[in-house]
C-alpha atoms as a PDB file:
ATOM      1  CA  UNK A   1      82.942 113.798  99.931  1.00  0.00           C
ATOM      2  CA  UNK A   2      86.015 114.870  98.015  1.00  0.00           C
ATOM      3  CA  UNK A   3      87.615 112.969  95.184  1.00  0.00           C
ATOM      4  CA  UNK A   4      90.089 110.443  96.606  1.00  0.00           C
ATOM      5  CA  UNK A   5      93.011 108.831  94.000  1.00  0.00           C
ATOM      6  CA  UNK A   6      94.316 105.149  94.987  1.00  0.00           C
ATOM      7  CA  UNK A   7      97.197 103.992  93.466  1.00  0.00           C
ATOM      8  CA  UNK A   8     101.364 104.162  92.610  1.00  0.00           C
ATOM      9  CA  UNK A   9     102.973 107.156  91.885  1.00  0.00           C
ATOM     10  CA  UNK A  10     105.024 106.353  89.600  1.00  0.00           C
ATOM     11  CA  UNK A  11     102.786 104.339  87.503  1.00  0.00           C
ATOM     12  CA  UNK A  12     102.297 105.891  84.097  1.00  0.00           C
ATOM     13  CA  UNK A  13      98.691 105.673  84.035  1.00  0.00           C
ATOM     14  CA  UNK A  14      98.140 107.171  87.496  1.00  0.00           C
ATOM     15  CA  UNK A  15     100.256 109.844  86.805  1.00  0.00           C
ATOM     16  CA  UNK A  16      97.760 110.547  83.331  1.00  0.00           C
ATOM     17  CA  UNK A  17      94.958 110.432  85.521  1.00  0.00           C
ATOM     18  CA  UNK A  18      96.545 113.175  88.501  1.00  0.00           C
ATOM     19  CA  UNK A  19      97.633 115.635  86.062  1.00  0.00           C
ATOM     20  CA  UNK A  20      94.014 115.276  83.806  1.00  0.00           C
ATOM     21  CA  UNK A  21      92.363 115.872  87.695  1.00  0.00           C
ATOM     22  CA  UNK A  22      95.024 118.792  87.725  1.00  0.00           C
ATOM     23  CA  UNK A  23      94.331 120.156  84.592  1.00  0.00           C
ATOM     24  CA  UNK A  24      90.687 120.221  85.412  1.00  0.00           C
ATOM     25  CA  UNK A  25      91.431 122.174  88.570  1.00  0.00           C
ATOM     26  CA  UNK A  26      89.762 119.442  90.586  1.00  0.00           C
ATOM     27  CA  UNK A  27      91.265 118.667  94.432  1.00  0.00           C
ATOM     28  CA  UNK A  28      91.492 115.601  95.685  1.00  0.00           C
ATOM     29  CA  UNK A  29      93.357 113.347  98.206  1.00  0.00           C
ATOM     30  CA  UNK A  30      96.134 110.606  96.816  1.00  0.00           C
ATOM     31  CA  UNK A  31      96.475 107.232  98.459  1.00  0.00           C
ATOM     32  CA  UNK A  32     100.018 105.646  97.690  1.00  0.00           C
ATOM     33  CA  UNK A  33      99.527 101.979  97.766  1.00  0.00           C
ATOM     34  CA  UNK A  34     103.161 101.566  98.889  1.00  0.00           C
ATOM     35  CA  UNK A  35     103.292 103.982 101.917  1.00  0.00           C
ATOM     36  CA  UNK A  36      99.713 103.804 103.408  1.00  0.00           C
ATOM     37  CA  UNK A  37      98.984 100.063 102.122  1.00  0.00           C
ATOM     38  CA  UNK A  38      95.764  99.010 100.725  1.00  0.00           C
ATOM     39  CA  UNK A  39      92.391  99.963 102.968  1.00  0.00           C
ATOM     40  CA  UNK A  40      90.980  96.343 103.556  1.00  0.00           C
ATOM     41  CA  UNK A  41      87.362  98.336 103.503  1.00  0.00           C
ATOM     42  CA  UNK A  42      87.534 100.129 100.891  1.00  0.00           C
ATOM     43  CA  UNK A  43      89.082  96.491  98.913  1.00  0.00           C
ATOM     44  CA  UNK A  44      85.634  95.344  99.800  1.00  0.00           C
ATOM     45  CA  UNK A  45      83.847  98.183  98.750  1.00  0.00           C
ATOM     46  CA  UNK A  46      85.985  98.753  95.128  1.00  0.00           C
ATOM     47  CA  UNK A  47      85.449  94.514  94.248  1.00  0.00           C
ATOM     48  CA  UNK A  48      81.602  95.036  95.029  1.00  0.00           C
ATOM     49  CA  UNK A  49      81.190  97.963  93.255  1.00  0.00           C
ATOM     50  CA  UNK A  50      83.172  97.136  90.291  1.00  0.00           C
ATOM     51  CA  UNK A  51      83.826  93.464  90.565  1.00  0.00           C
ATOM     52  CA  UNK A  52      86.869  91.697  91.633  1.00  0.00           C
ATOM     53  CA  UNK A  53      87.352  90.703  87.931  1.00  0.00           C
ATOM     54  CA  UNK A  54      88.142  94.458  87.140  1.00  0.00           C
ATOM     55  CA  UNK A  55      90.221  95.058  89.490  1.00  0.00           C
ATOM     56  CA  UNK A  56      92.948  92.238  89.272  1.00  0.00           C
ATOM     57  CA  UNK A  57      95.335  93.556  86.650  1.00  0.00           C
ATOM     58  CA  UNK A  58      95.867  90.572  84.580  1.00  0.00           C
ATOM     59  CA  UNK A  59      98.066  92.606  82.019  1.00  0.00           C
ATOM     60  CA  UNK A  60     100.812  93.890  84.298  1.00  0.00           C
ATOM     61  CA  UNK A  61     103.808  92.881  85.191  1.00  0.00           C
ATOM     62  CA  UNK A  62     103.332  91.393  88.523  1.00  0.00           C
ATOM     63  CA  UNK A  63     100.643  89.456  87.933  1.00  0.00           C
ATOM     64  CA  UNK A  64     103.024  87.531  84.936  1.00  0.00           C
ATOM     65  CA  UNK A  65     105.655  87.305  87.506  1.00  0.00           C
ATOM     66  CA  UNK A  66     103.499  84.891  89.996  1.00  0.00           C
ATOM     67  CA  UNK A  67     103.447  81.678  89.997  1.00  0.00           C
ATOM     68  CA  UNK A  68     101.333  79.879  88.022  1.00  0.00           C
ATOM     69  CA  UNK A  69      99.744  78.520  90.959  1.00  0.00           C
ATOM     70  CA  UNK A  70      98.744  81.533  92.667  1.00  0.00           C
ATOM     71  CA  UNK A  71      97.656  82.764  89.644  1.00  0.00           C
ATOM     72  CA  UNK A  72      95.387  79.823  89.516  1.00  0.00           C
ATOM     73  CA  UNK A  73      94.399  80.542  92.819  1.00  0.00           C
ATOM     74  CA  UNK A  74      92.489  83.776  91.996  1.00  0.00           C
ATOM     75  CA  UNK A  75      89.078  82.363  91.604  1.00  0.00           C
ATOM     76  CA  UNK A  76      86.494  83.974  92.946  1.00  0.00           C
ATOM     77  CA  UNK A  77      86.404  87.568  95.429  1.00  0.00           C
ATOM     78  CA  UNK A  78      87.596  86.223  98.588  1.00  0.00           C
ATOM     79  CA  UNK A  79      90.920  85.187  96.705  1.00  0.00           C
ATOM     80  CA  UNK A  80      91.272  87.964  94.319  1.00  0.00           C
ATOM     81  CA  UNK A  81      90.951  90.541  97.588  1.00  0.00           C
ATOM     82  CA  UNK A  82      93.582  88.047  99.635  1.00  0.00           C
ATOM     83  CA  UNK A  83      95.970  88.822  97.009  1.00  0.00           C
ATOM     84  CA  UNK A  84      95.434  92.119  95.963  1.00  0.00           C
ATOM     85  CA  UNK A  85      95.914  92.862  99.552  1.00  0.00           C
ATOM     86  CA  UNK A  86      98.993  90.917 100.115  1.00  0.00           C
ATOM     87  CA  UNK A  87     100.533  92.564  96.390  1.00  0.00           C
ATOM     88  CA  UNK A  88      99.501  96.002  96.123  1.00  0.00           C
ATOM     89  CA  UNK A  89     100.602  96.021  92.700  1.00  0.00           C
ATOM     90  CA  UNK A  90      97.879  93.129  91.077  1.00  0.00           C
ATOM     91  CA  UNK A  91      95.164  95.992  91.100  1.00  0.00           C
ATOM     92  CA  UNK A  92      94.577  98.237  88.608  1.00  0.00           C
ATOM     93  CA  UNK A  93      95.309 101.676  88.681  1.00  0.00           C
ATOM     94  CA  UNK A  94      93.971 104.534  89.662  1.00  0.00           C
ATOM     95  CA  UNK A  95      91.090 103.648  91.583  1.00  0.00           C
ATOM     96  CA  UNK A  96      89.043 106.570  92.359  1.00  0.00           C
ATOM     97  CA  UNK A  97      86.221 107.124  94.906  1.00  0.00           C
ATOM     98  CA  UNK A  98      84.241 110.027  93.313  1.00  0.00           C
ATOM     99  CA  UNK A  99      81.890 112.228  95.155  1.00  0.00           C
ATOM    100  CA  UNK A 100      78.251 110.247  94.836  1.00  0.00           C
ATOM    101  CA  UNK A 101      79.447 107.479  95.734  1.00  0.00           C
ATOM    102  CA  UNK A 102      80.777 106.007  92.477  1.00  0.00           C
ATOM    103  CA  UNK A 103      84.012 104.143  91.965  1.00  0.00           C
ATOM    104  CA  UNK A 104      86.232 103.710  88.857  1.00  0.00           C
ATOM    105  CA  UNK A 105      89.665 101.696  87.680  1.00  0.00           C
ATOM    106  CA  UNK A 106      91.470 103.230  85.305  1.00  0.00           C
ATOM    107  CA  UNK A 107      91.891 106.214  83.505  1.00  0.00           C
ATOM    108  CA  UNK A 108      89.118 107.005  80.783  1.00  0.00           C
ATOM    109  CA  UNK A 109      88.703 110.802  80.399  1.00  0.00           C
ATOM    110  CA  UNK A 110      85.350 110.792  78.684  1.00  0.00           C
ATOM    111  CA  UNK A 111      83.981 108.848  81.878  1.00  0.00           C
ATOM    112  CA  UNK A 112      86.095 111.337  84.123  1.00  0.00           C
ATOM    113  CA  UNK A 113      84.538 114.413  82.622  1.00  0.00           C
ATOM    114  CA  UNK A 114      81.015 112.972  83.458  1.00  0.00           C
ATOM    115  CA  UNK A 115      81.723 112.250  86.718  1.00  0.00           C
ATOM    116  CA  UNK A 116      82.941 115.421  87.332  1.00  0.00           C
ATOM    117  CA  UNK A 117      80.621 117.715  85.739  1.00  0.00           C
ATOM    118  CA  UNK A 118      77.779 115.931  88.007  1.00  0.00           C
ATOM    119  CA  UNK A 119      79.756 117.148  91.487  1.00  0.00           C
END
């Protein structure tokens, strides 16, 4: 299993994160979020392995430009996924499926390094 990168290209952290993989020489496969969608499995997969809490990007901009009510509407997994899936945008970026099996949101080199020493 190779190292796969979800997310936006032009969003400043995932950039951070594909030139760090870059820098380290490591390959991997990018997933834009606005060409190829979001993967309703691996949605699943991400919100059980890291929680659906993690994954909603409460600090970005789209999620402060929904309605209050949809906000309010993201309760639980089942919601959080509808929406995620319906606006790309609410999750937070990168997501990346590492070789192993393990799954991480957002960029944290120290974690990254880890991770990619044990491949």
């Amino acid at each position: 299993m190779s190292i796969t990168v979800y997310g936006i290209p032009n969003c400043d952290t995932v950039k951070k994160a594909r030139a760090w993989l870059d820098g380290q020489g490591l390959a991997y496969r990018f997933h834009d979020f606005k060409k190829a969608g979001v993967p309703a499995d691996r949605l699943a997969s991400w919100s059980a392995a890291v929680g659906w809490e993690k994954l909603v990007n409460r600090q970005g901009t789209t999620w402060r430009k929904l309605d209050p009510a949809l906000q309010a509407g993201v309760r639980d997994d089942a919601s959080a996924r509808e929406l995620m899936q319906a606006q790309p945008s609410l999750i937070k970026r990168p997501v990346v499926e590492w070789p192993g099996g393990h799954t991480t949101v957002g960029f944290d080199a120290g974690a990254w390094e880890a991770l990619a020493a044990a491949r």
